[in-house]
PDB file of N, CA and C in Angstrom:
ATOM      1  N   UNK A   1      89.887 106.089 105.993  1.00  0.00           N
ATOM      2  CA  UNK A   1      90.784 105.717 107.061  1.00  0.00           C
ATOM      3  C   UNK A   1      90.320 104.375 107.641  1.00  0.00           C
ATOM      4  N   UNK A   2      91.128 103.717 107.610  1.00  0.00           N
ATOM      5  CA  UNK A   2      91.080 102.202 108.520  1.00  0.00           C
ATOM      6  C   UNK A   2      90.862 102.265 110.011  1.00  0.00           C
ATOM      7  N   UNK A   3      89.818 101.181 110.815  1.00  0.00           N
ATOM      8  CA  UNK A   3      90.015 101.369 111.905  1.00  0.00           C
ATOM      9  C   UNK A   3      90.990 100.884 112.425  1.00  0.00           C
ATOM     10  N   UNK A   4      91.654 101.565 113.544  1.00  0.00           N
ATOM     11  CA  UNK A   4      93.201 101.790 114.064  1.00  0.00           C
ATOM     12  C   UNK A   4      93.629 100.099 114.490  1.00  0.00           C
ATOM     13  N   UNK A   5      92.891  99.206 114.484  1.00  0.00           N
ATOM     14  CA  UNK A   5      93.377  98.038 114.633  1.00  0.00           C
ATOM     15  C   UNK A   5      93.148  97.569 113.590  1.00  0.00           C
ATOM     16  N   UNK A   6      93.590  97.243 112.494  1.00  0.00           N
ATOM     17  CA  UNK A   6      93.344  97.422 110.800  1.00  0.00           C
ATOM     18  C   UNK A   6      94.843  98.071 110.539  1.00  0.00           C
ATOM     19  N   UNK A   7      94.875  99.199 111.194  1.00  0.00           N
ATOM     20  CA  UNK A   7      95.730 100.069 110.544  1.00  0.00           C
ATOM     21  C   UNK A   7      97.327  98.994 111.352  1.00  0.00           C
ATOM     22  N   UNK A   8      97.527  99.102 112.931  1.00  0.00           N
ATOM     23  CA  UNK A   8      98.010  98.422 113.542  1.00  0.00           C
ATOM     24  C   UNK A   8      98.594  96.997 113.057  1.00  0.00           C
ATOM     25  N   UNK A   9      97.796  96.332 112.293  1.00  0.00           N
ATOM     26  CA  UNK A   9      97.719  94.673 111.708  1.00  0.00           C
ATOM     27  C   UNK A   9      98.965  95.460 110.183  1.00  0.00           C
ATOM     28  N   UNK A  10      97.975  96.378 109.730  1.00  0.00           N
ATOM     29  CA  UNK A  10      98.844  95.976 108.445  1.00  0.00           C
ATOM     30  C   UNK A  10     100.122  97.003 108.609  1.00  0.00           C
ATOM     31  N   UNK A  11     100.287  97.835 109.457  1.00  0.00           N
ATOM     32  CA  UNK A  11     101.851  98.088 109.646  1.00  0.00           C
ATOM     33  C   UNK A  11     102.836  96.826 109.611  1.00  0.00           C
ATOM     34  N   UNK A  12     102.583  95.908 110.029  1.00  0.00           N
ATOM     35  CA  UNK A  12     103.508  94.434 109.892  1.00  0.00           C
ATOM     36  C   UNK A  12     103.329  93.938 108.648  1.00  0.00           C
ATOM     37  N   UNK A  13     102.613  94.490 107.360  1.00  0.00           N
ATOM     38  CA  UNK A  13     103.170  94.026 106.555  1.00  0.00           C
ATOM     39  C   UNK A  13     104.001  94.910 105.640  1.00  0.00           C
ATOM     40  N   UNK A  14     104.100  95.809 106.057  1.00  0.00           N
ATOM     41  CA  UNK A  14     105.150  96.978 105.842  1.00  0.00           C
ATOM     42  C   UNK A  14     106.498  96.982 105.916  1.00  0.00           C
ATOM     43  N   UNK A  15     107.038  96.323 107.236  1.00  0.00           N
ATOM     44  CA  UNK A  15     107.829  96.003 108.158  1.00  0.00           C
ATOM     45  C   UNK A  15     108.278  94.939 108.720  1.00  0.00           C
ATOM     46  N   UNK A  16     109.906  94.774 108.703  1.00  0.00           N
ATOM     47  CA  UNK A  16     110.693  93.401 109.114  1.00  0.00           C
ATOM     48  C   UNK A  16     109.691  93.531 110.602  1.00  0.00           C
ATOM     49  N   UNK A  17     110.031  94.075 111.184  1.00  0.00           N
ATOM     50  CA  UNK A  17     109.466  93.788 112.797  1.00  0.00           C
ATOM     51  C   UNK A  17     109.349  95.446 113.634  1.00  0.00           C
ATOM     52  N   UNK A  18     108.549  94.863 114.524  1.00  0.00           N
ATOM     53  CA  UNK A  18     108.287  96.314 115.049  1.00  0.00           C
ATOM     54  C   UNK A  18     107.749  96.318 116.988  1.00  0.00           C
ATOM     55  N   UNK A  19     108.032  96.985 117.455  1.00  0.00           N
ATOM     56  CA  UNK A  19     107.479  97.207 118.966  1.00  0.00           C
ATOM     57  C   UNK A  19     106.146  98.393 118.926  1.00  0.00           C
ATOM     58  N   UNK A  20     105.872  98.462 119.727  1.00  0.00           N
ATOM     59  CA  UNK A  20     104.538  98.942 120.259  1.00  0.00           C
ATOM     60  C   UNK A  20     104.827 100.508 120.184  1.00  0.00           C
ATOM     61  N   UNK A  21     105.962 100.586 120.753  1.00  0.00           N
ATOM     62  CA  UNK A  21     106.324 102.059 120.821  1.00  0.00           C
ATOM     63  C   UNK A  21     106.530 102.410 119.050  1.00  0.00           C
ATOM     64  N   UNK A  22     107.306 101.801 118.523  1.00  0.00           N
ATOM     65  CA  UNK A  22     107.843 101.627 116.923  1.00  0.00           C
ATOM     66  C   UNK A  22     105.686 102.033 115.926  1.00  0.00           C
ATOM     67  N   UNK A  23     105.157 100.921 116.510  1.00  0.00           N
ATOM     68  CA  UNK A  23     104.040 101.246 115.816  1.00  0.00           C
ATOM     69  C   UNK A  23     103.322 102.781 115.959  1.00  0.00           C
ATOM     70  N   UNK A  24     102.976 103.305 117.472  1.00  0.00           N
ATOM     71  CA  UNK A  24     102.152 104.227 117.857  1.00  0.00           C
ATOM     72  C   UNK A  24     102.815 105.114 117.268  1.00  0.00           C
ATOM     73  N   UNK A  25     104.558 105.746 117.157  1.00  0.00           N
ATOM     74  CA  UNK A  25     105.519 106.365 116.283  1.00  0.00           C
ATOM     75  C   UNK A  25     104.868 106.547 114.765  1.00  0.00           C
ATOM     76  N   UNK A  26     105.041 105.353 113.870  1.00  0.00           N
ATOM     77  CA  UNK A  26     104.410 105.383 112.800  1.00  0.00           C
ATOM     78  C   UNK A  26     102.914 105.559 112.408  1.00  0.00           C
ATOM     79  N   UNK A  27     102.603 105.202 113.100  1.00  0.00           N
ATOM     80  CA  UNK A  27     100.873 105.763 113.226  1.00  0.00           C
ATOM     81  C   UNK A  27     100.628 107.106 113.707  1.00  0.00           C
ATOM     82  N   UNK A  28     100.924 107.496 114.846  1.00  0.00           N
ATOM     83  CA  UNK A  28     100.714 109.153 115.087  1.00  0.00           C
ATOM     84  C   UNK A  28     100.574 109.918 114.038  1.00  0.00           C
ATOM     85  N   UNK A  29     101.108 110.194 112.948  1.00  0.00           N
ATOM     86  CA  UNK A  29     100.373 111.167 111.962  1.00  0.00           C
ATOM     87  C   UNK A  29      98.740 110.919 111.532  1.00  0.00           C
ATOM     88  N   UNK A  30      98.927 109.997 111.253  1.00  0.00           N
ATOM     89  CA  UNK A  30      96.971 109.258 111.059  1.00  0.00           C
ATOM     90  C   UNK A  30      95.589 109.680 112.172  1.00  0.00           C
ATOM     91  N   UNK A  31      96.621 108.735 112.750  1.00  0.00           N
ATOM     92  CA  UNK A  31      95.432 108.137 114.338  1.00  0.00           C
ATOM     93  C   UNK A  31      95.912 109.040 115.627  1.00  0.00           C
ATOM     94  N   UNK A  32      96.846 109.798 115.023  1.00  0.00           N
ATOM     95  CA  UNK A  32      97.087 110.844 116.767  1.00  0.00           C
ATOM     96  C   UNK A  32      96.183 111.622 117.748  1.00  0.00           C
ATOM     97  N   UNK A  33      95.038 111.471 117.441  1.00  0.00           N
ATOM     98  CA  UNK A  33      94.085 112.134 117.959  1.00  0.00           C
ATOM     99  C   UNK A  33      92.979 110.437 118.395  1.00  0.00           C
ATOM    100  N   UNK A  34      93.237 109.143 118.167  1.00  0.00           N
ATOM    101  CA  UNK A  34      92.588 108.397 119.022  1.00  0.00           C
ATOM    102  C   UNK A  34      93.226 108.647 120.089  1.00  0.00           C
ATOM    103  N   UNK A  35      92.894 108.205 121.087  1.00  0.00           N
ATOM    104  CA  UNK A  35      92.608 107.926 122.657  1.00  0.00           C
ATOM    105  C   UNK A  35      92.897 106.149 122.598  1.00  0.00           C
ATOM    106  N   UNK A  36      93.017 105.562 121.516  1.00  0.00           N
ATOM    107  CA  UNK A  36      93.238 104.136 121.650  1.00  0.00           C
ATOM    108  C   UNK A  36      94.720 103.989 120.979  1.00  0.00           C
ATOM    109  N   UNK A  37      95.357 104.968 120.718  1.00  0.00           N
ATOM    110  CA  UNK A  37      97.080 104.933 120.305  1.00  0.00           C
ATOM    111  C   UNK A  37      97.564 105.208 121.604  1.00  0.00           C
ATOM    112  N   UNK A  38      97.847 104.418 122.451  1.00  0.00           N
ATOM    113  CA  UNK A  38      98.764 104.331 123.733  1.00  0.00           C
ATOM    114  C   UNK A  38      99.209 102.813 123.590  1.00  0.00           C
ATOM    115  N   UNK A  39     100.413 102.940 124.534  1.00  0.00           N
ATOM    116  CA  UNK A  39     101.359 101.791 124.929  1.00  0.00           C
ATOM    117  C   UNK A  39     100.575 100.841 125.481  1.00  0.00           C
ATOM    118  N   UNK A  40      99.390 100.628 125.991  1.00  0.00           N
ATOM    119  CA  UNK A  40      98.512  99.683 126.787  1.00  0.00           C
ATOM    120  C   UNK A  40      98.014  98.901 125.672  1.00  0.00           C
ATOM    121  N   UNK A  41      97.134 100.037 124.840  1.00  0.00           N
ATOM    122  CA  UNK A  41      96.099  99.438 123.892  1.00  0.00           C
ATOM    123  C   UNK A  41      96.712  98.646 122.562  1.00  0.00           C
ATOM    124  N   UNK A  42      98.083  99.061 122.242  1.00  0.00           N
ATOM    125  CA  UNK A  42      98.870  99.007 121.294  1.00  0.00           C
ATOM    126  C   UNK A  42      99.406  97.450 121.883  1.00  0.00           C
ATOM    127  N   UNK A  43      99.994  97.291 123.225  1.00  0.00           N
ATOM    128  CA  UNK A  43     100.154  96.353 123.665  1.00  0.00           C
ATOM    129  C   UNK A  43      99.166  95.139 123.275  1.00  0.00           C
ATOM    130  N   UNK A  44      98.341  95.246 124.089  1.00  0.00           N
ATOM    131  CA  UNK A  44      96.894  94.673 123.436  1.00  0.00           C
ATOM    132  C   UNK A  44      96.760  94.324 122.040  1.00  0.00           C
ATOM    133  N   UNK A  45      96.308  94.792 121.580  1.00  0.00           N
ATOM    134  CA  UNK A  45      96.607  94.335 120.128  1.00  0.00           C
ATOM    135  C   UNK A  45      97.556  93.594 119.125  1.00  0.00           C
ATOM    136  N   UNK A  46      98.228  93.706 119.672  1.00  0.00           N
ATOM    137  CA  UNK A  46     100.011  92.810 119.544  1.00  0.00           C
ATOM    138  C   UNK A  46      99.575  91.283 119.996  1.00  0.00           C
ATOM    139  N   UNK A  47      99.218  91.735 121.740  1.00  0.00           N
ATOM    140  CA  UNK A  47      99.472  90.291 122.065  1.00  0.00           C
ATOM    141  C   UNK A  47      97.873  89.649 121.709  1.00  0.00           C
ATOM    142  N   UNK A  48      96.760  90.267 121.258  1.00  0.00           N
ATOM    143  CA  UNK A  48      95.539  89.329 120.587  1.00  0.00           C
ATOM    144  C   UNK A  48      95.995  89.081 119.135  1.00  0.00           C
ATOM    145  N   UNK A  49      97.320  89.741 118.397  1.00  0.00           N
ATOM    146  CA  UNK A  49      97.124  88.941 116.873  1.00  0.00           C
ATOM    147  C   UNK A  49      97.989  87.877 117.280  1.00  0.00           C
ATOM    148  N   UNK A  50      99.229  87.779 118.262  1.00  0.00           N
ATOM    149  CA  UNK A  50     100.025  87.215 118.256  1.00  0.00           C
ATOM    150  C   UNK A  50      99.050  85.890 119.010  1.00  0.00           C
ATOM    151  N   UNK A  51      98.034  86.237 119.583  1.00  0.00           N
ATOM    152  CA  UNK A  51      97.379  84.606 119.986  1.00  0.00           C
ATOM    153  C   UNK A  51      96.315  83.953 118.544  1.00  0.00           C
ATOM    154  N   UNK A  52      95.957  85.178 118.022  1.00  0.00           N
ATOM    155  CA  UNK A  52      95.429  84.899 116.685  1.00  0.00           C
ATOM    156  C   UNK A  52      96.270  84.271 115.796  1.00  0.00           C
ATOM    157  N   UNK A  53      97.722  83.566 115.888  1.00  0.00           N
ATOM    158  CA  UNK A  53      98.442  83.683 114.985  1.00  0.00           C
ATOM    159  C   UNK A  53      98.563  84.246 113.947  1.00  0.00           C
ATOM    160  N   UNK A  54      98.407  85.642 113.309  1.00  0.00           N
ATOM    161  CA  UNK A  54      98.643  86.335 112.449  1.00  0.00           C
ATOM    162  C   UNK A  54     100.592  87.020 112.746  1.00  0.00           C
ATOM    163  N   UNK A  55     100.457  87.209 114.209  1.00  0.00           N
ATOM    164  CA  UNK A  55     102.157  87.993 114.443  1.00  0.00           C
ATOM    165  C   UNK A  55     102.673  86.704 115.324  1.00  0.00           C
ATOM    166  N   UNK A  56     104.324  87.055 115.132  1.00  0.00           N
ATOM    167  CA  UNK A  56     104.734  86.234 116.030  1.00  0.00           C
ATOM    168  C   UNK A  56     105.912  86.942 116.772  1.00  0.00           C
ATOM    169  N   UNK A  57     106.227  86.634 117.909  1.00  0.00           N
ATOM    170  CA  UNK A  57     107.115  87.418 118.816  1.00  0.00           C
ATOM    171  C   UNK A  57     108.697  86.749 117.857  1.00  0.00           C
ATOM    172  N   UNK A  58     109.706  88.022 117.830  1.00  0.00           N
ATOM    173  CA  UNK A  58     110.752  87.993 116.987  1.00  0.00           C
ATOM    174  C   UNK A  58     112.183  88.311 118.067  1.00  0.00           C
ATOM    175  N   UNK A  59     111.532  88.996 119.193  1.00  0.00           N
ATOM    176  CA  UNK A  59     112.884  89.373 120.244  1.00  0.00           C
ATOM    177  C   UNK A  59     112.487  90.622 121.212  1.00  0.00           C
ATOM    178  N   UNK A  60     113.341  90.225 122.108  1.00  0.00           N
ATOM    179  CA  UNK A  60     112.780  91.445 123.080  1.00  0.00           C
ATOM    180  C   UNK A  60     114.070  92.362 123.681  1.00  0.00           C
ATOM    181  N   UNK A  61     113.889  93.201 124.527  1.00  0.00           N
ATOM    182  CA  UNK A  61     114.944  94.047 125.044  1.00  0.00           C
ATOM    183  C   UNK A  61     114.505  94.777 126.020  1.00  0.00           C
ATOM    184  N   UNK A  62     115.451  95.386 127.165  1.00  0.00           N
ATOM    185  CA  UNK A  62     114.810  96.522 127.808  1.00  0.00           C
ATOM    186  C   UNK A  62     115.445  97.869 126.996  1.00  0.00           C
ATOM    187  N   UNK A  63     115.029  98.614 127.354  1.00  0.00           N
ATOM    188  CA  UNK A  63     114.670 100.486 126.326  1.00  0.00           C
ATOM    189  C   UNK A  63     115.558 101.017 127.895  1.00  0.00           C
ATOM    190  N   UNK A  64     115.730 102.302 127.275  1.00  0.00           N
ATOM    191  CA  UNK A  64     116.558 103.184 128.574  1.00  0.00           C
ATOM    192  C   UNK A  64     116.028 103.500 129.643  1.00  0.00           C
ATOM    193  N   UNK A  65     114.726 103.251 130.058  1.00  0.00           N
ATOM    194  CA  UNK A  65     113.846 103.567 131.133  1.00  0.00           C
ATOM    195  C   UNK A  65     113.888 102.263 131.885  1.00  0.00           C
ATOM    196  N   UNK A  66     114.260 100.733 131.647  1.00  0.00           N
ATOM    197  CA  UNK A  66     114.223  99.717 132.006  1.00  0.00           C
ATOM    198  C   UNK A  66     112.872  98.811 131.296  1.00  0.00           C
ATOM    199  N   UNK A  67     112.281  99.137 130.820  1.00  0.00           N
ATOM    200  CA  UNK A  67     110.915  98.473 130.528  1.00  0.00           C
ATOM    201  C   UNK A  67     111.289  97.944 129.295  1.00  0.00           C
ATOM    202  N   UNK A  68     110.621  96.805 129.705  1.00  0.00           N
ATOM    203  CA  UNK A  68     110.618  95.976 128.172  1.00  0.00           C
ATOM    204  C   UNK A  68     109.770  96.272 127.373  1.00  0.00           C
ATOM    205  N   UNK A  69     110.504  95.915 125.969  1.00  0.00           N
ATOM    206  CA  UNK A  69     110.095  95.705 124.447  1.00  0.00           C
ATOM    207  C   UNK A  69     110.279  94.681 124.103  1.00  0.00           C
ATOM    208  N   UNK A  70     108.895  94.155 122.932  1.00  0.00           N
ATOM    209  CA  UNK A  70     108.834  93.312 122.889  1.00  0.00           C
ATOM    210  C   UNK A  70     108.874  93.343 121.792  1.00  0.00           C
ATOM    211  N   UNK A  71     108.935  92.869 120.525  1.00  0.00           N
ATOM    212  CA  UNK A  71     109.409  93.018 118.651  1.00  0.00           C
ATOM    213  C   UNK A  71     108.391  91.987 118.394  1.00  0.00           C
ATOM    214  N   UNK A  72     107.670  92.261 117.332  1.00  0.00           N
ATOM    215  CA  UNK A  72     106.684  91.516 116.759  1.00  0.00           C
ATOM    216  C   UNK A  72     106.965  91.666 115.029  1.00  0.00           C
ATOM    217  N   UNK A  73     106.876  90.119 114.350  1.00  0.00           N
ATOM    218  CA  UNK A  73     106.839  90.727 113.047  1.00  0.00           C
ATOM    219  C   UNK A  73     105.609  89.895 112.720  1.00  0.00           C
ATOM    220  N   UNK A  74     105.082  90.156 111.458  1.00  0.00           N
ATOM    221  CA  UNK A  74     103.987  89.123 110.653  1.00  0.00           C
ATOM    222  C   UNK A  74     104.965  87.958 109.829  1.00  0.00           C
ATOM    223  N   UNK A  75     104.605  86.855 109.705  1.00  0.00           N
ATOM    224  CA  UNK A  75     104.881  85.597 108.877  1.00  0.00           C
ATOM    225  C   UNK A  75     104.632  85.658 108.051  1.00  0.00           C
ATOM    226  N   UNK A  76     105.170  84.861 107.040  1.00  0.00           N
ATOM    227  CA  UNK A  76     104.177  84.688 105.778  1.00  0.00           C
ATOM    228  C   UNK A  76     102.916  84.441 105.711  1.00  0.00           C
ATOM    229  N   UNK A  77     102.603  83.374 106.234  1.00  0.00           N
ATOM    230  CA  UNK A  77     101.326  82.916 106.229  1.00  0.00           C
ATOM    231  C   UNK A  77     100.240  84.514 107.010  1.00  0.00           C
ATOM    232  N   UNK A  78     100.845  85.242 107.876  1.00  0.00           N
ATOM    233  CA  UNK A  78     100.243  85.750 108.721  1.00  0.00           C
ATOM    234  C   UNK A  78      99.748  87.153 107.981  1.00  0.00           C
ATOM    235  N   UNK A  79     100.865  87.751 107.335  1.00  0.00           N
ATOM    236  CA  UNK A  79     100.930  88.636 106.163  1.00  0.00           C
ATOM    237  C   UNK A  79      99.844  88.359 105.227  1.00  0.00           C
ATOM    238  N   UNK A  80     100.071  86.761 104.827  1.00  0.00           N
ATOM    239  CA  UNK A  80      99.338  86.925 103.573  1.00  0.00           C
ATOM    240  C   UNK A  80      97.928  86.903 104.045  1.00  0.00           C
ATOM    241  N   UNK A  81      97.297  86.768 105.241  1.00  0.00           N
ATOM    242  CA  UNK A  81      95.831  86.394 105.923  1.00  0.00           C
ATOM    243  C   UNK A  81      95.482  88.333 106.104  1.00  0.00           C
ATOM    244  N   UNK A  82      96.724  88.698 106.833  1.00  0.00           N
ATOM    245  CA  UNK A  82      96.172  90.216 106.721  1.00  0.00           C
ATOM    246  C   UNK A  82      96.093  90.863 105.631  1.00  0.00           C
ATOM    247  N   UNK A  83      96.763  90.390 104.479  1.00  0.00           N
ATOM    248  CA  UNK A  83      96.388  91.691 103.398  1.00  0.00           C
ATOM    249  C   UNK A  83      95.231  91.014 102.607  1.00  0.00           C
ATOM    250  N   UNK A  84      94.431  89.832 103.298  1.00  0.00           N
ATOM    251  CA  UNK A  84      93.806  89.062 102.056  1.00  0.00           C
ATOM    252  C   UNK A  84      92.348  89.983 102.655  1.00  0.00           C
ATOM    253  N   UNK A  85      92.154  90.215 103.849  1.00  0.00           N
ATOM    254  CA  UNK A  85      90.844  90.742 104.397  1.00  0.00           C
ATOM    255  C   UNK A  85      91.213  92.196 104.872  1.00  0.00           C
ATOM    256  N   UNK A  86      92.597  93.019 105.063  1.00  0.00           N
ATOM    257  CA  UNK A  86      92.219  94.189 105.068  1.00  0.00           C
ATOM    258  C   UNK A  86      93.479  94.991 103.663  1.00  0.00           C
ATOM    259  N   UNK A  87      92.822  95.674 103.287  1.00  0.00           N
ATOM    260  CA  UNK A  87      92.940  95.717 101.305  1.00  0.00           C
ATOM    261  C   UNK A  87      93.707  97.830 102.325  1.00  0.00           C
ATOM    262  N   UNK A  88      94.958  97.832 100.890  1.00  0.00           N
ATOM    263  CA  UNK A  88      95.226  99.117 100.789  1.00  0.00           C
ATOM    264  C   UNK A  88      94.687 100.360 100.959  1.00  0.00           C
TER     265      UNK A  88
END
C-alpha cells in the first residue's frame, strides 16, 4: 500500500479531474481507516501539489450545502513527473 499522499497524487493520473470530496470517495476502500482521509487534509494536499506544480486548478462550484469545490486535474507534464517517481 502507498502512503495516502502517493495514493492521493496518483488518483490524478487516473482521472480527467477531481475534488477533494471525489478523491476521499475513491480512496475510502484502501485508506478508510486513516485519520488523514478528511476534507481538511485532502484539501491540503491538493493545494501543496497544486503549488508544487504537479496539479492545476480546472474549475470550481458550490455543492448543495453551499461550500465550495474546487476541481483539480494533473497536466501532462505533471502526470508524467508523478508516475515517473511513484510506480503502480
Amino acid at each position: 500500500m502507498k502512503p495516502l499522499n502517493y495514493a492521493i497524487l496518483k488518483h490524478f493520473t487516473k482521472v480527467d479531474e477531481a475534488c477533494a470530496e471525489e478523491v476521499i470517495e475513491s480512496l475510502r476502500g484502501e485508506y478508510g481507516k486513516f485519520k488523514a482521509l478528511n476534507k481538511k487534509a485532502v484539501i491540503s494536499a491538493l493545494m501543496t501539489a497544486e503549488a508544487n506544480g504537479l496539479l492545476e486548478e480546472t474549475r470550481f462550484e458550490l455543492d448543495q450545502a453551499g461550500e465550495l469545490r474546487i476541481y483539480y486535474h494533473a497536466h501532462e507534464e505533471g502526470a508524467d513527473t508523478i508516475n515517473k517517481y511513484i510506480k503502480d
